[in-house]
Protein backbone atom coordinates (compact mmCIF):
# COMPACT_ATOMS: atom_id res chain seq x y z
CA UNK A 1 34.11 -10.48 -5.38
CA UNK A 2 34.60 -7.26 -3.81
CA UNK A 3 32.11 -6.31 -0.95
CA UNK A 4 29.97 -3.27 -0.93
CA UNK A 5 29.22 -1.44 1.57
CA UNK A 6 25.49 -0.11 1.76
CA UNK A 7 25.66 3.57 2.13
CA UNK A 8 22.26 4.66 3.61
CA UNK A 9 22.16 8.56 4.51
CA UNK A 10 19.01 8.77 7.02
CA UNK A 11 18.11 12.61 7.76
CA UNK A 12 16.98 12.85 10.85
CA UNK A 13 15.93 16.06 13.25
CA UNK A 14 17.67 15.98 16.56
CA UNK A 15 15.48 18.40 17.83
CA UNK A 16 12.29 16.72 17.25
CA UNK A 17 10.77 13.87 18.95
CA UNK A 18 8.32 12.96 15.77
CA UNK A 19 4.86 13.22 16.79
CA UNK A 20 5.50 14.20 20.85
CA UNK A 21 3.60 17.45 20.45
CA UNK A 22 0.03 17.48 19.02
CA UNK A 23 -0.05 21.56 19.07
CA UNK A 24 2.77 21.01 16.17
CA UNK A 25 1.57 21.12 12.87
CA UNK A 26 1.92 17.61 10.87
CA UNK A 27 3.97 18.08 7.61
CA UNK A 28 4.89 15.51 5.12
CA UNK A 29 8.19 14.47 4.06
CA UNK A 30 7.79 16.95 1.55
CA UNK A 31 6.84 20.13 3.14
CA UNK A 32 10.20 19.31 5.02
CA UNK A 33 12.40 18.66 1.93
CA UNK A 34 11.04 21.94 0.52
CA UNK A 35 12.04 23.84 3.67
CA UNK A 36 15.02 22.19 5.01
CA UNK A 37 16.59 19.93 2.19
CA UNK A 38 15.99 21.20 -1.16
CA UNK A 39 19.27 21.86 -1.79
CA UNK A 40 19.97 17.70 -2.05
CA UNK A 41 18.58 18.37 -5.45
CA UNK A 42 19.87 21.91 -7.05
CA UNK A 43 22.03 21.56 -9.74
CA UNK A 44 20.79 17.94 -10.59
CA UNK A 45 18.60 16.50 -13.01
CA UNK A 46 15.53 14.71 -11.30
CA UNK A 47 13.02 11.89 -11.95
CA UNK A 48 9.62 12.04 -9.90
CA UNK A 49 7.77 8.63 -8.90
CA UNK A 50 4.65 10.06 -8.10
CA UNK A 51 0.88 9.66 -8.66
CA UNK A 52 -2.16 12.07 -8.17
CA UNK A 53 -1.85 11.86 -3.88
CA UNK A 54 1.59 13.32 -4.19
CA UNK A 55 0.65 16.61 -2.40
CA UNK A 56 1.70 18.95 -0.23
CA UNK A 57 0.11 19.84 2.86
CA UNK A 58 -1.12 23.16 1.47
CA UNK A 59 -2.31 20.63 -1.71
CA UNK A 60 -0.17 22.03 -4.40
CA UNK A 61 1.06 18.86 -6.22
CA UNK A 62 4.76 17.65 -5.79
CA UNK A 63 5.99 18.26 -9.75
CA UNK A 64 4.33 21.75 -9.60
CA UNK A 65 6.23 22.61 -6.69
CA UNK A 66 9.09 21.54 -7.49
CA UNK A 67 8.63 23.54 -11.35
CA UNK A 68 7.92 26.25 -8.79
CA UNK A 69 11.68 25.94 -7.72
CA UNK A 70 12.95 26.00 -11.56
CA UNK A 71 13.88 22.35 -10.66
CA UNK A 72 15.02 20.33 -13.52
CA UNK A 73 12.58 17.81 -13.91
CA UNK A 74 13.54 15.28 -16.79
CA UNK A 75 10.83 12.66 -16.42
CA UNK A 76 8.08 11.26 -14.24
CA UNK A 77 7.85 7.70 -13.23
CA UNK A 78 3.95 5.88 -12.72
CA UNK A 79 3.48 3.36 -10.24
CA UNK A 80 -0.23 0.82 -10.97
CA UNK A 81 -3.00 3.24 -11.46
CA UNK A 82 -1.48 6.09 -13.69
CA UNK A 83 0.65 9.25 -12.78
CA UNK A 84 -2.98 10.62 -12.12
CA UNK A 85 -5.05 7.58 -10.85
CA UNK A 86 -6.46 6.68 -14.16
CA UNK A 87 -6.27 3.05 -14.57
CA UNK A 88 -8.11 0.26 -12.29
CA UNK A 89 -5.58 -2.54 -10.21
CA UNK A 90 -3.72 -4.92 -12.44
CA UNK A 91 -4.22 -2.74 -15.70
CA UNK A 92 -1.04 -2.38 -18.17
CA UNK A 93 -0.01 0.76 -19.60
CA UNK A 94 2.57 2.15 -21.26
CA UNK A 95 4.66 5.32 -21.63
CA UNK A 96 2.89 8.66 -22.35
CA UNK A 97 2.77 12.13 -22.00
CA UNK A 98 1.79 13.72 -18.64
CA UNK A 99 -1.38 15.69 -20.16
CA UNK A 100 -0.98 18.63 -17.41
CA UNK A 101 2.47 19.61 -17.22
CA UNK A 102 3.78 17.67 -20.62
CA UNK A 103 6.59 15.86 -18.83
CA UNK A 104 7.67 12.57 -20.73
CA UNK A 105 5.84 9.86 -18.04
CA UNK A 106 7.54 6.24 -18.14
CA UNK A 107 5.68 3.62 -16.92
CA UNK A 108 6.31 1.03 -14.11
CA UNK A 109 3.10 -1.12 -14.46
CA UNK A 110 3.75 -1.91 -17.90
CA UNK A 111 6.25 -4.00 -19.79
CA UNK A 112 8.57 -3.24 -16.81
CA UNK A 113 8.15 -2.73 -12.91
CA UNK A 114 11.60 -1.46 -13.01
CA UNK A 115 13.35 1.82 -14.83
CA UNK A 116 15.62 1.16 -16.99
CA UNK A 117 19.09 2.44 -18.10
CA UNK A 118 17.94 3.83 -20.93
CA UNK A 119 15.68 5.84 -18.80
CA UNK A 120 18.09 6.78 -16.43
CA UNK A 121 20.56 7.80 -18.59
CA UNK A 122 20.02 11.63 -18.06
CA UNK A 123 18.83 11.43 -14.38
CA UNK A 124 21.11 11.98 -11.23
CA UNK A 125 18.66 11.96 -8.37
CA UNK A 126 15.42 10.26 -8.19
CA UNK A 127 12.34 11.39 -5.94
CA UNK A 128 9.92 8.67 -4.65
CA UNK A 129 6.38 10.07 -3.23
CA UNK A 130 3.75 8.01 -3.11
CA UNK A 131 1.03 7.41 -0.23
CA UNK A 132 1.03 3.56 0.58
CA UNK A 133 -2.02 2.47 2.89
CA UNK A 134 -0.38 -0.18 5.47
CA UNK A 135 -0.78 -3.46 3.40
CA UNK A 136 2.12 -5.80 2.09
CA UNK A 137 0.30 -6.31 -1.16
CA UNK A 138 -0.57 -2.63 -2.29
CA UNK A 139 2.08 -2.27 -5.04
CA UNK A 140 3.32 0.87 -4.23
CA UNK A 141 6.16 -0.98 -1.58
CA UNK A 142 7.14 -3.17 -4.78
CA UNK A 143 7.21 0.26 -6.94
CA UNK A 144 9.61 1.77 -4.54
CA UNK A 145 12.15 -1.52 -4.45
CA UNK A 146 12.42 -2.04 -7.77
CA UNK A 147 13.39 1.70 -8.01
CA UNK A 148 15.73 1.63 -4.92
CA UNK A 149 17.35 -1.38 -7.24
CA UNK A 150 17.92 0.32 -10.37
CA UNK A 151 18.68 3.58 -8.72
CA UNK A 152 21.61 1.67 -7.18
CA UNK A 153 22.51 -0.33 -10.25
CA UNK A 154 23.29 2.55 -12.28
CA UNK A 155 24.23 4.77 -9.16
CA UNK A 156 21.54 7.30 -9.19
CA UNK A 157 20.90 8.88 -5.75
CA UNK A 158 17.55 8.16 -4.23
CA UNK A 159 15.34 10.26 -2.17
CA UNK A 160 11.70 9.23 -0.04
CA UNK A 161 9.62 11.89 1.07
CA UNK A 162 7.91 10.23 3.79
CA UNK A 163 4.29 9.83 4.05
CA UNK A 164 2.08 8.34 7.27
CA UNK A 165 0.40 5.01 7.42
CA UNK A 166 -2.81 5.78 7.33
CA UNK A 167 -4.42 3.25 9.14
CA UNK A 168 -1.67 3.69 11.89
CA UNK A 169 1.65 2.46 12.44
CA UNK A 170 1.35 0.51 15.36
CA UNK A 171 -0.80 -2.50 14.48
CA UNK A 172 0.92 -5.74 13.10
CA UNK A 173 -1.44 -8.48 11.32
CA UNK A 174 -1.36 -11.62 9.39
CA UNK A 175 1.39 -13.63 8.55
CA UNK A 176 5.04 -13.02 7.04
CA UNK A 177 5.49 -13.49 3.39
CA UNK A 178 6.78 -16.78 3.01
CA UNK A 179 9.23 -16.01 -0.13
CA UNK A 180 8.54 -18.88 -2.05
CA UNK A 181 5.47 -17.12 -2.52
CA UNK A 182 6.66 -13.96 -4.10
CA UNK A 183 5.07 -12.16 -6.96
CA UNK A 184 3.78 -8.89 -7.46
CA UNK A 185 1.76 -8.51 -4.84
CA UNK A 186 4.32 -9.23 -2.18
CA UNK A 187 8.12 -9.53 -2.39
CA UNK A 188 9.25 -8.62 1.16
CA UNK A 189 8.88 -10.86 4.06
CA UNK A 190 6.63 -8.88 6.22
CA UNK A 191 2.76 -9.47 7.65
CA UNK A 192 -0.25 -7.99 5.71
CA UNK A 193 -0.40 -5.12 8.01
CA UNK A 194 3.29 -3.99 8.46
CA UNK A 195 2.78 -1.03 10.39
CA UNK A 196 5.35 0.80 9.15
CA UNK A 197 5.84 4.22 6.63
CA UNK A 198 6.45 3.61 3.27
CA UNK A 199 10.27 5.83 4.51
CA UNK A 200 10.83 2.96 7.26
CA UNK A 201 10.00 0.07 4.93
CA UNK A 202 13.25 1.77 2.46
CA UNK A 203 15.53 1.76 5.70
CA UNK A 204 14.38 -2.00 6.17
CA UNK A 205 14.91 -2.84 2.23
CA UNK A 206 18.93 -1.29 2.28
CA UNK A 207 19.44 -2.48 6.36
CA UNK A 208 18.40 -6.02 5.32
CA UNK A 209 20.50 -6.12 1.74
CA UNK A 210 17.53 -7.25 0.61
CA UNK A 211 18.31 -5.22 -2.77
CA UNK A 212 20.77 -7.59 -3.24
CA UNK A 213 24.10 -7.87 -5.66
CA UNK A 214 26.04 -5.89 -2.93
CA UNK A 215 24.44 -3.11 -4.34
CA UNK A 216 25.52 0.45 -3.00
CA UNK A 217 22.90 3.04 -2.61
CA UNK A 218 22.59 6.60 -1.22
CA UNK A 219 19.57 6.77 -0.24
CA UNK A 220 17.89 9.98 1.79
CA UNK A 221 14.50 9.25 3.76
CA UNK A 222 13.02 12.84 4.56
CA UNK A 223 10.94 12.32 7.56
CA UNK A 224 7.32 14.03 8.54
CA UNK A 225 7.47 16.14 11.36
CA UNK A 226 5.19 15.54 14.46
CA UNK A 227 3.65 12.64 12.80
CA UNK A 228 1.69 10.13 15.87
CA UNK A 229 2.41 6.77 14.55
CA UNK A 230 -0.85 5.24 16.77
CA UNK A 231 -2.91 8.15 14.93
CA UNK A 232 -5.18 7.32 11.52
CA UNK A 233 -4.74 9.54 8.97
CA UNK A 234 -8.38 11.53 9.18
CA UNK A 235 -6.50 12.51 12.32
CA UNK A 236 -4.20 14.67 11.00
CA UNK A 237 -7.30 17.09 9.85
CA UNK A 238 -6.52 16.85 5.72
CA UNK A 239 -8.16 15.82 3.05
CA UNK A 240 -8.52 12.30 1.71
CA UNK A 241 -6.98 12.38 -2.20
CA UNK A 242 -7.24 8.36 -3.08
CA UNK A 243 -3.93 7.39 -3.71
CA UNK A 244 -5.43 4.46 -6.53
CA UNK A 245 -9.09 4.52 -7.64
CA UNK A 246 -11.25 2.22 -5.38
CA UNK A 247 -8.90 3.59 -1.89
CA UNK A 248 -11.59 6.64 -1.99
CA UNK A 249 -11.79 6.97 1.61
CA UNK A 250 -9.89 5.97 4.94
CA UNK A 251 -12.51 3.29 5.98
CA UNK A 252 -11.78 1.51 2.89
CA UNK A 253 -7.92 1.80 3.47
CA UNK A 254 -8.59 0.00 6.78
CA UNK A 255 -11.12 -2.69 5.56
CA UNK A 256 -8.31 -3.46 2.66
CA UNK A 257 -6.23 -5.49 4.45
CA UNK A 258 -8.74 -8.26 5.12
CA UNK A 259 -11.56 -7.59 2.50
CA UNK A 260 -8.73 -8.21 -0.24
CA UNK A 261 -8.89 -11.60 -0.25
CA UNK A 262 -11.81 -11.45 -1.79
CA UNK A 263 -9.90 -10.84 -4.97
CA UNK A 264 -8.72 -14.31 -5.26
CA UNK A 265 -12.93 -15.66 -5.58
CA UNK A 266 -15.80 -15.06 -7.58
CA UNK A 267 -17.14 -12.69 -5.15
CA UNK A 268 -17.38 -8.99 -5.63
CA UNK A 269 -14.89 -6.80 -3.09
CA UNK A 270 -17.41 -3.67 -3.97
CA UNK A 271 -14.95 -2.24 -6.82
CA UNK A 272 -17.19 -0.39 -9.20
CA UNK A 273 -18.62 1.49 -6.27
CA UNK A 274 -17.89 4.50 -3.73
CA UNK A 275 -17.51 1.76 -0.71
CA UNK A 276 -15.16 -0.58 -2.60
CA UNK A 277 -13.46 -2.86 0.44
CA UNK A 278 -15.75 -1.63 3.04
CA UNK A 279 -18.67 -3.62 1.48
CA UNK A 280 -18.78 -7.33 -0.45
CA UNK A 281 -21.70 -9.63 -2.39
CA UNK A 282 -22.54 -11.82 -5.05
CA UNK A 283 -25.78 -12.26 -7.17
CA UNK A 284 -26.55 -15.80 -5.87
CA UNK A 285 -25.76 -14.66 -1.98
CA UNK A 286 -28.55 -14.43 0.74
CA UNK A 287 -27.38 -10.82 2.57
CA UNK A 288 -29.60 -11.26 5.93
CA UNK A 289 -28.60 -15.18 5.99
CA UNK A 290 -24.85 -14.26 6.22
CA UNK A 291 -24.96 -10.85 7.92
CA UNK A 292 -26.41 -13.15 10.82
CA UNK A 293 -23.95 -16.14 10.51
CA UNK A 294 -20.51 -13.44 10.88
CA UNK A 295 -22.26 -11.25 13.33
CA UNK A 296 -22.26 -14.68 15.64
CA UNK A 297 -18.45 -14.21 15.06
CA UNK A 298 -18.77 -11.43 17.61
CA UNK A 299 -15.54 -10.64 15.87
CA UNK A 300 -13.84 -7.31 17.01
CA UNK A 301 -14.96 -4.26 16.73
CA UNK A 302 -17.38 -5.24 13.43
CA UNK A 303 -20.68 -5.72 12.82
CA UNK A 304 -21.97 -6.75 9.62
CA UNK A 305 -24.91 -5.61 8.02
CA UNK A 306 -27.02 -6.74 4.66
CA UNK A 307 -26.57 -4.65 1.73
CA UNK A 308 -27.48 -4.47 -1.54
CA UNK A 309 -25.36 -2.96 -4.65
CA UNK A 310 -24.42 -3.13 -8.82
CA UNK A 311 -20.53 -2.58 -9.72
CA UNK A 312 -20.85 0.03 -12.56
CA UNK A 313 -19.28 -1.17 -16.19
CA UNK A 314 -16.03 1.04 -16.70
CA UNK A 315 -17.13 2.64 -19.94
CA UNK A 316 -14.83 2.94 -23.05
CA UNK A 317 -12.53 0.45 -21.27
CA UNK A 318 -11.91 -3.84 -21.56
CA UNK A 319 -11.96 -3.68 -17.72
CA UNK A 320 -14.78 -5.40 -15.83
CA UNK A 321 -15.45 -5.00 -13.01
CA UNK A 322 -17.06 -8.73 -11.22
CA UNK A 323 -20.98 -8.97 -11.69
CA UNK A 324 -20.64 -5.46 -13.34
CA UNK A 325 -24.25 -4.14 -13.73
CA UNK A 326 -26.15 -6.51 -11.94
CA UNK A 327 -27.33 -6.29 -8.56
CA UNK A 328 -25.27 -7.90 -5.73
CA UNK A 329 -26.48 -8.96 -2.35
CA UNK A 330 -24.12 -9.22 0.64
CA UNK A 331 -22.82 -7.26 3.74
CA UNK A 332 -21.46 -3.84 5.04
CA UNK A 333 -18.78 -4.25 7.18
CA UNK A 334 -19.84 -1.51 9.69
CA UNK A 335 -17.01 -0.32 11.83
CA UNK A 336 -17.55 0.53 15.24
CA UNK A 337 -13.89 1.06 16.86
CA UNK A 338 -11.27 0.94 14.95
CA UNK A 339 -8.98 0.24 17.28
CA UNK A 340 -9.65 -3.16 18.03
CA UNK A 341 -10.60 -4.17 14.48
CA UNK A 342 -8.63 -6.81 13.29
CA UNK A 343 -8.74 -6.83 9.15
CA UNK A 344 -6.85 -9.70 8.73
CA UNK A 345 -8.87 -12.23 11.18
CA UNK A 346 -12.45 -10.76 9.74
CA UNK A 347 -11.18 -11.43 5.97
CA UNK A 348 -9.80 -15.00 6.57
CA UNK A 349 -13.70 -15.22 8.49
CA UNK A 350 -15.55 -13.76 5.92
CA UNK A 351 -13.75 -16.83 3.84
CA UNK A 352 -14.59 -19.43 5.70
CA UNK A 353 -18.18 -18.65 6.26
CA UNK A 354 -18.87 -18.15 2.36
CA UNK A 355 -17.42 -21.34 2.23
CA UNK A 356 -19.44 -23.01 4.40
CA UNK A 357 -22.56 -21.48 3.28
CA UNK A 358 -22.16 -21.94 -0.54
CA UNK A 359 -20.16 -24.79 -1.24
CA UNK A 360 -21.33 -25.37 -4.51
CA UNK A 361 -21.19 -21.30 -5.50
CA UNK A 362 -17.81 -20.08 -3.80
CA UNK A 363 -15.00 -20.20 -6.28
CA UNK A 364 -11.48 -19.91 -4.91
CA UNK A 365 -8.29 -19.18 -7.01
CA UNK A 366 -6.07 -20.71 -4.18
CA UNK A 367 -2.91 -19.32 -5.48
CA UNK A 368 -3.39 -16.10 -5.52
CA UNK A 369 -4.81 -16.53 -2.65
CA UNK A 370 -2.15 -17.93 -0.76
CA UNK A 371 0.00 -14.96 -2.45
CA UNK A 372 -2.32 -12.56 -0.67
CA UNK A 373 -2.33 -14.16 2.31
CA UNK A 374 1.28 -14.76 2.10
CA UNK A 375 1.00 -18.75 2.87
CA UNK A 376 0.62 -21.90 0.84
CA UNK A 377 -3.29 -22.42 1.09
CA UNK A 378 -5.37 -25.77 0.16
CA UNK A 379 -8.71 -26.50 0.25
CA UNK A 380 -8.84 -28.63 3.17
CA UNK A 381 -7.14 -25.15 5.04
CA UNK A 382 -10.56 -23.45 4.07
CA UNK A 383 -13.01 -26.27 5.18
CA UNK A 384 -12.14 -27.62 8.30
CA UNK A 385 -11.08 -23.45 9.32
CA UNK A 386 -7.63 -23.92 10.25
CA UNK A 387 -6.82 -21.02 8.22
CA UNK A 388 -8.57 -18.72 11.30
CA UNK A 389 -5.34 -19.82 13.02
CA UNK A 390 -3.56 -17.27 11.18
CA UNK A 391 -6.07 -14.28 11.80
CA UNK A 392 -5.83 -14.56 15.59
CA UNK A 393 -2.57 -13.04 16.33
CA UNK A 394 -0.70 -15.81 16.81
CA UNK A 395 2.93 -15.19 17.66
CA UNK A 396 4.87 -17.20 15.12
CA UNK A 397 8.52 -17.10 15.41
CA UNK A 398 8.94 -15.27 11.86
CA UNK A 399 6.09 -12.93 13.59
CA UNK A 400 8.54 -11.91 16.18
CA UNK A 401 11.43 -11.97 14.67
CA UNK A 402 9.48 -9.74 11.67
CA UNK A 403 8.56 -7.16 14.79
CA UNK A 404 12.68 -7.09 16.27
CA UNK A 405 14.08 -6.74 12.86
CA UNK A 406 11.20 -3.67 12.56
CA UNK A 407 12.28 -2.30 15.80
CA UNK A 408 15.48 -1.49 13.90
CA UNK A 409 14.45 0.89 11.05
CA UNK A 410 11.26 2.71 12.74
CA UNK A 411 11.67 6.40 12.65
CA UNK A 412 8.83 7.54 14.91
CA UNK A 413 8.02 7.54 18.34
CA UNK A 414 4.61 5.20 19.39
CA UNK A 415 2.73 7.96 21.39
């Protein structure tokens, strides 16, 4: 078999140190394609993987600015939630028509994560813009992939305008992805909280082969300028546009990677409300009886507090939300620095506690669970707590050998 070579074309600004000079102003990947790099497209006929958070910095929406250009745009691509954040997590839909600029929209949460030849045929160059939030199992890493692969297949160029991880890009939490456990929410071998840009996580996917097949791609990452990888993204003074519906503000982003877990039981993760991640609860659950037993945790940078709420029923849809119109009692996770918050350990907590408390109540659906977590879970893991093990930072040896391999492919400075 004849050996490929992996072609990866990294633009990179040899005048800039990325985020050395706070009196800079921030831009996205895409403010800098549009001022330095558009001409990687002209002449060529382009597919857009985008959603309603693909914006500019001045907020002008990536397919209207690049109509603006007289680009030829011959279709859009839609990652989970719709081309404009329409659809809640794990819903199926199919192609359609974009309803604002009438652009044929194909659909990569539907009967196929991956575009297909058929539509690829009359596209040279696709553009990949979507805001991830920092955690292996938000689907918009698994989006890009399966794009990278198919771009490659049929040898379409590939570009990623790069966007910042929001809740920074310096923390690392939770384990690796052991691969036996692969699905759709996780397919790379990385911890929950990656800390890396959706642009560095590309350079990691070609670097490693992990694309597989031998598979040639040209691939362009457009890098931010004077982007702070330690810095959260409410530090960059813009707006917060939700890049999928129940992300509607940075303290959920950063509650995500931990309060996710919740998915995998019978108890509400606050979807079907404005604090979705940030706030958790069941009908049958006593609020101030486990407020008290995690706040004796003394976990980092957390305190919980009792709070009462009722999901709202997602009307003219089959999608319900859990407990949808009845009144749930639990905990606000209230977040008092940031910094030395640790997701990961408080979900895995949060867990264990509910466990302990309601045995009889508590429902676990262990493997998904274990997919989230990225380890092969049992019950006995959950009752005698050994699972905490994996929230405290312990330095595995695929933990460190995850953070050298990262080393490799990280395209901004750490201060």
């Amino acid at each position: 078999m004849k050996y490929l070579s992996v072609l990866l074309i990294f633009i990179y600004f040899s005048t800039f140190s990325y985020g050395q000079d706070s009196a800079q102003e921030f831009k996205f990947g895409a403010d800098v394609f549009f001022a330095k790099y558009f001409y990687l497209i002209e002449g060529e006929r382009v597919g857009v993987i985008c959603n309603q958070a693909s914006v500019l910095r001045n907020g002008v929406h990536i397919v209207d600015s690049l109509l603006r250009r007289n680009s030829n745009i011959i279709a859009l691509f839609s990652p989970e939630h719709g081309i404009r954040g329409e659809y809640q997590a794990g819903v199926k839909f199919s192609d359609e028509k974009d309803s604002i600029t009438g652009l044929k929209v194909y659909s990569l949460y539907g009967k196929t994560q991956k575009p297909t030849k058929q539509m690829l045929e009359n596209i040279d160059v696709l553009i990949f813009d979507l805001q991830d939030i920092g955690s292996r199992f938000y689907t918009y890493t698994i989006t890009m992939f399966y794009a990278m692969q198919a771009a490659a297949e049929n040898g379409k160029k590939f570009i990623i305008l790069d966007r910042p991880n929001p809740i920074n890009g310096v923390e690392i939490e939770g384990p690796v992805l052991n691969l036996k456990l692969k699905s759709n929410v996780g397919i790379f071998p990385v911890p929950v909280r990656h800390g890396m840009t959706i642009g560095e996580i590309a350079k990691m996917i070609v670097g490693e082969k992990w694309l597989g097949n031998n598979l040639n791609l040209s691939l362009n990452v457009i890098p931010m300028e004077n982007w702070n990888r330690e810095k959260y993204f409410d530090e960059l003074q813009l707006s917060w546009i939700s890049p999928s519906p129940n992300i509607k503000s940075i303290s959920s982003a950063i509650t995500y990677p931990g309060v996710c877990f919740l998915e995998a039981t019978n108890v509400s993760e606050g979807r079907g409300t404005d604090l979705a991640f940030q706030i958790f609860g069941a009908p049958w659950i006593n609020s101030d009886k486990l407020s008290s037993e995690l706040n004796k945790l003394n976990l980092p940078g957390v305190a919980f507090k009792p709070f009462e709420f009722i999901p709202y029923s997602e009307e003219g849809t089959k999608y319900k939300f859990k407990y949808a119109n009845q009144k749930c009692y639990g905990v606000f996770l209230d977040i008092q620095d940031r910094k030395i918050f640790k997701p990961v350990q408080t979900g895995l907590n949060i867990i264990f506690i509910l466990s302990r408390l309601y045995p009889d109540m508590f429902e676990i659906d262990y493997n998904f669970l274990s997919k989230l977590v990225g380890i092969k879970i049992n019950p006995n893991m959950i009752k005698n707590g050994s699972i905490l093990k994996y929230g405290k930072g312990i330095e595995s040896k695929k933990l460190q050998n995850y953070k050298n391999m990262r080393k490799k492919y990280l395209i901004y400075t750490h201060f």
